[in-house]
Every structure is written in C-alpha cells, then in structure tokens.
N, C-alpha and C. Protein backbone atom coordinates (compact mmCIF):
# COMPACT_ATOMS: atom_id res chain seq x y z
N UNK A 1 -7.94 -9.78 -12.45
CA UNK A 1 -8.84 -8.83 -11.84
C UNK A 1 -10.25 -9.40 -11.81
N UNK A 2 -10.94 -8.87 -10.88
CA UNK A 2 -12.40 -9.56 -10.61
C UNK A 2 -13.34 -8.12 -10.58
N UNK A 3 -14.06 -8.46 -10.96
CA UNK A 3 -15.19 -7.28 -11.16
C UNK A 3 -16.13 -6.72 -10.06
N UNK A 4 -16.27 -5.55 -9.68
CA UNK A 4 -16.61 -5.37 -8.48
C UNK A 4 -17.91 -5.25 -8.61
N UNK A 5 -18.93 -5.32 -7.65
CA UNK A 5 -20.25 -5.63 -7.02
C UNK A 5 -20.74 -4.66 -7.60
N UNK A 6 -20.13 -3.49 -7.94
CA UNK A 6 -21.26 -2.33 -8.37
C UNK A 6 -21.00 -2.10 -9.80
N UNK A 7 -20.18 -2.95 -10.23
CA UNK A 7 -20.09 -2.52 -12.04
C UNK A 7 -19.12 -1.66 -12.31
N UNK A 8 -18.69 -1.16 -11.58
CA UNK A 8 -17.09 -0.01 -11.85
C UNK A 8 -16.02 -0.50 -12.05
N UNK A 9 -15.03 -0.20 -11.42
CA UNK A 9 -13.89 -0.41 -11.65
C UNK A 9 -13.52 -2.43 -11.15
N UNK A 10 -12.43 -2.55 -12.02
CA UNK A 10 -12.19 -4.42 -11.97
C UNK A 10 -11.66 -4.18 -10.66
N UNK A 11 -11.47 -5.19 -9.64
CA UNK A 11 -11.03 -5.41 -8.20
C UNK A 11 -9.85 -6.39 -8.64
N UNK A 12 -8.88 -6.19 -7.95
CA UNK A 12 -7.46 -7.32 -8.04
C UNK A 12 -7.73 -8.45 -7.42
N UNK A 13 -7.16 -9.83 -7.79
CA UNK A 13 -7.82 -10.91 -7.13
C UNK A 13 -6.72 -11.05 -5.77
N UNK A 14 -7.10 -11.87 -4.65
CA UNK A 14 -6.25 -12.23 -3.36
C UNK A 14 -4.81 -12.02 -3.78
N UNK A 15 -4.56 -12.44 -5.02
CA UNK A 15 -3.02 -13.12 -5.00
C UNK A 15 -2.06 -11.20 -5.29
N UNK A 16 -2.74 -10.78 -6.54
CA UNK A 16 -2.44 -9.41 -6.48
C UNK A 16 -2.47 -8.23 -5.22
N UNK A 17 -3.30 -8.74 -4.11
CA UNK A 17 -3.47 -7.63 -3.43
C UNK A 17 -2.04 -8.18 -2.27
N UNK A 18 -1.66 -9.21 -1.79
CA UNK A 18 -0.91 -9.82 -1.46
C UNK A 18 0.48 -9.32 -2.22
N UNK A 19 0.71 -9.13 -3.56
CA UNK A 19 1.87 -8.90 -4.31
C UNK A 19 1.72 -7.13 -4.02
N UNK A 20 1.07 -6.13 -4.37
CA UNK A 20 1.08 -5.19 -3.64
C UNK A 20 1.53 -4.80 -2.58
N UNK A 21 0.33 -5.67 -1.64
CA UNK A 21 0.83 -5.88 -0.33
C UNK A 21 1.76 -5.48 0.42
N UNK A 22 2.86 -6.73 -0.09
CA UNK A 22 4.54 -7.02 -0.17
C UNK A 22 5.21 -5.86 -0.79
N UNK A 23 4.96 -5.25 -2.33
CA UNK A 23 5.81 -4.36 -2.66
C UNK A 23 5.51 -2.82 -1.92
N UNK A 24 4.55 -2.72 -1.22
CA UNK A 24 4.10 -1.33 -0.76
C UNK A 24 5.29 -1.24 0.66
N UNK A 25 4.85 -2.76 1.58
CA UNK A 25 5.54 -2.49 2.81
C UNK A 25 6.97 -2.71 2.79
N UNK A 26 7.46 -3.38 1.44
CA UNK A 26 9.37 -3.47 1.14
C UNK A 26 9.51 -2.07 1.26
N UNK A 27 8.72 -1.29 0.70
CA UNK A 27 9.48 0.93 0.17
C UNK A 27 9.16 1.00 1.49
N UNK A 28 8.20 0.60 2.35
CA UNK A 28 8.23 1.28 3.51
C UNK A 28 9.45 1.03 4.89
N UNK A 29 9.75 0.04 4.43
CA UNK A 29 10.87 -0.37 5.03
C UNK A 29 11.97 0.09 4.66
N UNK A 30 11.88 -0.05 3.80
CA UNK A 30 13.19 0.64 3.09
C UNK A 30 13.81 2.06 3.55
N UNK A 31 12.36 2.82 3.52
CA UNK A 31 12.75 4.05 3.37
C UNK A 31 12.74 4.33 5.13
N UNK A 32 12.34 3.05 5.94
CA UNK A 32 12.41 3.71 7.38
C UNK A 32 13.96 3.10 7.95
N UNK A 33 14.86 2.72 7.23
CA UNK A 33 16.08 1.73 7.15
C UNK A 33 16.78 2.57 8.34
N UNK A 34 17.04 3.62 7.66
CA UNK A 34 17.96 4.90 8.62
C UNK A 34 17.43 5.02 10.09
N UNK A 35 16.01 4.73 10.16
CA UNK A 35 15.43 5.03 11.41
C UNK A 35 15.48 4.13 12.16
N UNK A 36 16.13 2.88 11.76
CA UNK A 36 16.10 1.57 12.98
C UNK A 36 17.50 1.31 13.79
N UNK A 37 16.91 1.34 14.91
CA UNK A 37 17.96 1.49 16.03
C UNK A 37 18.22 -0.06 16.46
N UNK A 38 19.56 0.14 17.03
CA UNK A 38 19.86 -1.52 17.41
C UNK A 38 20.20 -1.40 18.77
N UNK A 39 19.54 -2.66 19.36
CA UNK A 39 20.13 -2.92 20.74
C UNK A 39 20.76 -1.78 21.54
N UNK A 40 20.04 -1.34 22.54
CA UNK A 40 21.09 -0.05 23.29
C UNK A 40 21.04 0.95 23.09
N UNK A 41 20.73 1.18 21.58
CA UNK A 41 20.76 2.70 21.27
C UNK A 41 19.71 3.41 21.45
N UNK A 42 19.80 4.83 21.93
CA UNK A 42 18.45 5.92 22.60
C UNK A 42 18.07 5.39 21.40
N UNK A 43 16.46 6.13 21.83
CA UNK A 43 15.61 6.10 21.49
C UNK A 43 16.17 7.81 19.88
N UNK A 44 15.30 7.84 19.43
CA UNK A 44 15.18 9.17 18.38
C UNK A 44 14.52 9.73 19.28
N UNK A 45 15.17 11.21 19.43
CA UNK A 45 14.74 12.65 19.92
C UNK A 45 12.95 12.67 19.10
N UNK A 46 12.23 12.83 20.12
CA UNK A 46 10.95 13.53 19.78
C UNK A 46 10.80 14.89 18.91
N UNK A 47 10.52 14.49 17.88
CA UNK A 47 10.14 15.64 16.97
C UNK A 47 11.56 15.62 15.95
N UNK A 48 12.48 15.10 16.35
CA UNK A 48 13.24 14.87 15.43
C UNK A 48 12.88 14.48 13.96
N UNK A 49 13.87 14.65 12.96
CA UNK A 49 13.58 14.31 11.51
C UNK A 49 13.61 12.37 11.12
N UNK A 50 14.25 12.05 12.21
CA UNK A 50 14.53 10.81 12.27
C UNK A 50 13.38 10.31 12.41
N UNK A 51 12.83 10.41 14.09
CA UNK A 51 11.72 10.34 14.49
C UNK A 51 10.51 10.50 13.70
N UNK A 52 10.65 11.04 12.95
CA UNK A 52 8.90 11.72 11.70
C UNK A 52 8.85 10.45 10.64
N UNK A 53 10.21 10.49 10.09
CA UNK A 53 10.29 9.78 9.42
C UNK A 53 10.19 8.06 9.67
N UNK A 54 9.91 7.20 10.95
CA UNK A 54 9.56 6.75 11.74
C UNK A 54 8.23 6.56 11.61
N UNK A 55 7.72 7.52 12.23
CA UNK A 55 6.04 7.86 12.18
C UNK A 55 5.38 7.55 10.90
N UNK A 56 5.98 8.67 10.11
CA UNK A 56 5.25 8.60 8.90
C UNK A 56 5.28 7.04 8.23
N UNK A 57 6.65 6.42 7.92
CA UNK A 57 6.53 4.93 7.70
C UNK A 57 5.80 3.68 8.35
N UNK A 58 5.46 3.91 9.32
CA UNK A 58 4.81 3.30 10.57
C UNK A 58 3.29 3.70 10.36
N UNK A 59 2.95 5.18 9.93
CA UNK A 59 1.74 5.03 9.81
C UNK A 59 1.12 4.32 7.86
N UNK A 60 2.12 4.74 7.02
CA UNK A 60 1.66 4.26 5.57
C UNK A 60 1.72 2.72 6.00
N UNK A 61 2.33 1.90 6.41
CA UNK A 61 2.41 0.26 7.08
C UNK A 61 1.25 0.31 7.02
N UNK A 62 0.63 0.74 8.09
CA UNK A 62 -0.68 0.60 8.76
C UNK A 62 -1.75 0.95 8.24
N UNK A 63 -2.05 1.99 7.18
CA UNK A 63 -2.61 1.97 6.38
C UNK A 63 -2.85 1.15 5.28
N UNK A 64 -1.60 0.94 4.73
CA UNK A 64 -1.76 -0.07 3.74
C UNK A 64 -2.00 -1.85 3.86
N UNK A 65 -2.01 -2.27 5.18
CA UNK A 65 -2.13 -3.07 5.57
C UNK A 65 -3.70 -2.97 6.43
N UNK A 66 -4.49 -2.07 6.65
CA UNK A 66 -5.80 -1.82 7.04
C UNK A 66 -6.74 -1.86 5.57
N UNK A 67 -6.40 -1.39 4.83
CA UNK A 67 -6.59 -1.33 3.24
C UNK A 67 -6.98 -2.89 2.96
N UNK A 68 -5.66 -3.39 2.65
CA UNK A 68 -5.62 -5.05 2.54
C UNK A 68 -6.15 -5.69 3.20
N UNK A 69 -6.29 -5.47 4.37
CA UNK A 69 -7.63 -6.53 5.04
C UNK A 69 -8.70 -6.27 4.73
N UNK A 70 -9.04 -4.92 4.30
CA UNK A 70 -10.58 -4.53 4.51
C UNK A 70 -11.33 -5.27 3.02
N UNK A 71 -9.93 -4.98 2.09
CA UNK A 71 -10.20 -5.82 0.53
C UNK A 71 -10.61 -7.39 0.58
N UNK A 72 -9.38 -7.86 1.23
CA UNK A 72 -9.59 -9.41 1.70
C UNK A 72 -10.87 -10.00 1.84
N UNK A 73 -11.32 -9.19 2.80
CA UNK A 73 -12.80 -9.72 3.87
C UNK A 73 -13.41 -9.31 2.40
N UNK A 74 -13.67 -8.25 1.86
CA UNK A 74 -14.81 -8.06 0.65
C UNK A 74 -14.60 -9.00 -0.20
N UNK A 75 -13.15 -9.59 -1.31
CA UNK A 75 -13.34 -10.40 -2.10
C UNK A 75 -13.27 -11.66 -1.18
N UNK A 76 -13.51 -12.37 0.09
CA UNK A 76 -13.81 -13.30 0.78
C UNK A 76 -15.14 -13.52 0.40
N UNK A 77 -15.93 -12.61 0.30
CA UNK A 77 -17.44 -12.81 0.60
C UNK A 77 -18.17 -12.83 -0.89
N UNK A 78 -17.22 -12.87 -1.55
CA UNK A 78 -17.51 -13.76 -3.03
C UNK A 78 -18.37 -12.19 -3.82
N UNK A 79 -18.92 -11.65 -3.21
CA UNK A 79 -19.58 -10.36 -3.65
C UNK A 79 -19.19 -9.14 -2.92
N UNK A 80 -17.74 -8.16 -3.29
CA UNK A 80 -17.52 -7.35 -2.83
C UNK A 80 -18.40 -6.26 -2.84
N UNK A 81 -18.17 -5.12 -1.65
CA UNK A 81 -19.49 -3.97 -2.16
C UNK A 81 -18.29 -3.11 -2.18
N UNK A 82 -18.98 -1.57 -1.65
CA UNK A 82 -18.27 -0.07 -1.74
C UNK A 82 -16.96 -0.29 -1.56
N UNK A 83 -17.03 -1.03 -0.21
CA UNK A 83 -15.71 -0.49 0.91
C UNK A 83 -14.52 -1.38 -0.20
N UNK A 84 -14.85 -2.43 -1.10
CA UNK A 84 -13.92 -2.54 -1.83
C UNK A 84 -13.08 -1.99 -2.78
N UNK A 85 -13.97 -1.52 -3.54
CA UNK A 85 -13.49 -0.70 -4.82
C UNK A 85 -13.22 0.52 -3.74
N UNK A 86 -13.27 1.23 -2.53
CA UNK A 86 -12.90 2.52 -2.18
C UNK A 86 -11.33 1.77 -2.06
N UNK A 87 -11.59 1.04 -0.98
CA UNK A 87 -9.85 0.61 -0.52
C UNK A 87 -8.57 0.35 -1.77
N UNK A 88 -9.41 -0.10 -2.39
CA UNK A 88 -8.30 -0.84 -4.03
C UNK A 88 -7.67 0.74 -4.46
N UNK A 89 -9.18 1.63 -4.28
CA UNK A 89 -8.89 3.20 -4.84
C UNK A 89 -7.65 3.43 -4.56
N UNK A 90 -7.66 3.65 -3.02
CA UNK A 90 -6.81 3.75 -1.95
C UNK A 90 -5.17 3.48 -2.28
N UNK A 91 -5.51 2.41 -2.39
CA UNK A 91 -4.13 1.42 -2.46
C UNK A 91 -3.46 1.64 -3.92
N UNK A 92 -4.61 1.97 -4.83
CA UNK A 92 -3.75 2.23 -6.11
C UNK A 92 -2.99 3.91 -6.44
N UNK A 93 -3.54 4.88 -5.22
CA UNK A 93 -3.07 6.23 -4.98
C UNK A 93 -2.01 5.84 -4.68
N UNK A 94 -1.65 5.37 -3.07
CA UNK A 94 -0.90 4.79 -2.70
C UNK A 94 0.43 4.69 -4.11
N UNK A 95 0.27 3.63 -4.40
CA UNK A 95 0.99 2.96 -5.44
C UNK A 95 1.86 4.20 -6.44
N UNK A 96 1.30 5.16 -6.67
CA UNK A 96 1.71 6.30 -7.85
C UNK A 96 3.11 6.78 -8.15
N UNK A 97 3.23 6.95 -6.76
CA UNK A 97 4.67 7.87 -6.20
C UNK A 97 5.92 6.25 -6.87
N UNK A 98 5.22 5.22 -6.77
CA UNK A 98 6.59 4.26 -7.48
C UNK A 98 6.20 3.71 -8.97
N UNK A 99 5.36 4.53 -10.00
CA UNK A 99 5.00 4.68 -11.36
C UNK A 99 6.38 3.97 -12.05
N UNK A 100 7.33 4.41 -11.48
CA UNK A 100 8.78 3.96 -12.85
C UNK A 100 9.72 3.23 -11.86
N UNK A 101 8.60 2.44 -10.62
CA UNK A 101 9.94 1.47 -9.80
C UNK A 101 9.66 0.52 -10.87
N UNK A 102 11.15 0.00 -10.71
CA UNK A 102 10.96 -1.48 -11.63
C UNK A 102 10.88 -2.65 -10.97
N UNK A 103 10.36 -2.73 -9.68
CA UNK A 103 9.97 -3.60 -9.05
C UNK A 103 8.58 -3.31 -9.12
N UNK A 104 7.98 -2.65 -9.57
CA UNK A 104 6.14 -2.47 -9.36
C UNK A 104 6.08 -3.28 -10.28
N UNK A 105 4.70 -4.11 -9.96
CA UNK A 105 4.24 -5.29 -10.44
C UNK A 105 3.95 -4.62 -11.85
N UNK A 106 4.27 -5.90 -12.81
CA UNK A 106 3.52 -5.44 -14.60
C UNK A 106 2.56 -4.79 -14.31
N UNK A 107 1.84 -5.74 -13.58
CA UNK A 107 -0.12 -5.50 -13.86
C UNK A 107 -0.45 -4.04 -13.36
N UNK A 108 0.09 -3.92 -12.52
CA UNK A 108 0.10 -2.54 -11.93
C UNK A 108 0.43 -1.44 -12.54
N UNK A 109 1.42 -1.08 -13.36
CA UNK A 109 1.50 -0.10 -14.01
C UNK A 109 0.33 0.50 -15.28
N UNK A 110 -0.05 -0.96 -15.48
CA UNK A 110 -1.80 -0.48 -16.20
C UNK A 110 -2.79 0.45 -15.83
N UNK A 111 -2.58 0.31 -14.46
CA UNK A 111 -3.94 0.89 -13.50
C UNK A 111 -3.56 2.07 -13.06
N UNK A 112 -2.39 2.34 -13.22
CA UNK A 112 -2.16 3.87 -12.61
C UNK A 112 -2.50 4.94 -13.67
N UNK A 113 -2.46 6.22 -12.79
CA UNK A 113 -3.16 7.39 -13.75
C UNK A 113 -1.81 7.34 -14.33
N UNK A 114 -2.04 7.97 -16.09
CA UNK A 114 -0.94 8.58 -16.40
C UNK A 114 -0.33 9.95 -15.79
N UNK A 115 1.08 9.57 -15.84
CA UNK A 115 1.74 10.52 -15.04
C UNK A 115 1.72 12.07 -15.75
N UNK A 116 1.31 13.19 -15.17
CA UNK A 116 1.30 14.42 -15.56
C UNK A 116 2.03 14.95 -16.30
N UNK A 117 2.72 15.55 -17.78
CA UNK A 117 3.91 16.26 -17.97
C UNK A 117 4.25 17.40 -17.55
C-alpha cells in the first residue's frame, strides 16, 4: 500500500489494483454466465430478468473498471490527490458483498469493514 496525498487512508499499489481488478470482473462474469447467448440465439426479452441481470453486470464492469483507471492515472502521477482515495473508497465497497470469497485477495480482507452481526 502507498500512502495517499492527503494523509488518510493507505492507497493499493498498481499491482493490487490490477489483482482486484481481475477478481471484481471474474464475479461479474460469473454471475452474468446464464445471460450469455450463443450464436443465433434471440436476443433476451426487454425487461426481462435475464436481461437486468445483463445490465446490472455490464454496468458493475464498467464501473469498476472506470474506478481502476481513474486510480491508475492518480498513482501514475507519483502524487495521488482526492479522486484517489474516493475511487479505492469505491472499489473497496464494491469488494464487501465477497468478505468470505476465498478467492478475495489476503490483503484485502484487512481493509474491509467488519462484517455486521
């Protein structure tokens, strides 16, 4: 971890946000598995459950991959500011919902909130 520009919270270095990265958009794939059509086949009915579920995976992608660039460019510039530590924020919310995957990185399970009883 690298220390962010304003003294708060530590920032993950390139190689971690990259391992994230990777484990954020594998669940997203994963979980859009059912929704991928092959060769030929209609399209998913609009508004369908199929279809949402589609969307919704398609848009966390894109988020989490807008996230990761925006981090990139900040620890690029050797002195990250706000938009870093907001995005990492971001990405470590993100991250919560897979607290007890056992594919989430070691380092990662440090940084998450403890889980509620």
């Amino acid at each position: 971890m690298t220390e962010s520009g304003s003294g708060q919270h530590s920032l993950p270095t390139w190689e971690q946000v990259a391992e994230l990265r990777d484990f954020i958009h594998a669940r997203t794939y994963a979980a859009a598995a059912p929704t991928i059509r092959i060769n030929g086949e209609l399209p998913h009915a609009p508004g369908s459950a199929l279809a949402r579920v589609a969307e919704v995976n398609q848009a966390l992608y894109q988020v989490t991959s807008h996230l990761c660039s925006e981090l990139y460019a900040q620890l690029k510039t050797g002195s990250p500011g706000l938009t870093a530590g907001v995005s990492w924020k971001a990405l470590v919310s993100i991250t919560t919902v897979w607290r007890e995957d056992p594919e989430l990185p070691d380092w990662m399970r440090d940084l998450l909130p403890i889980k509620p009883q």
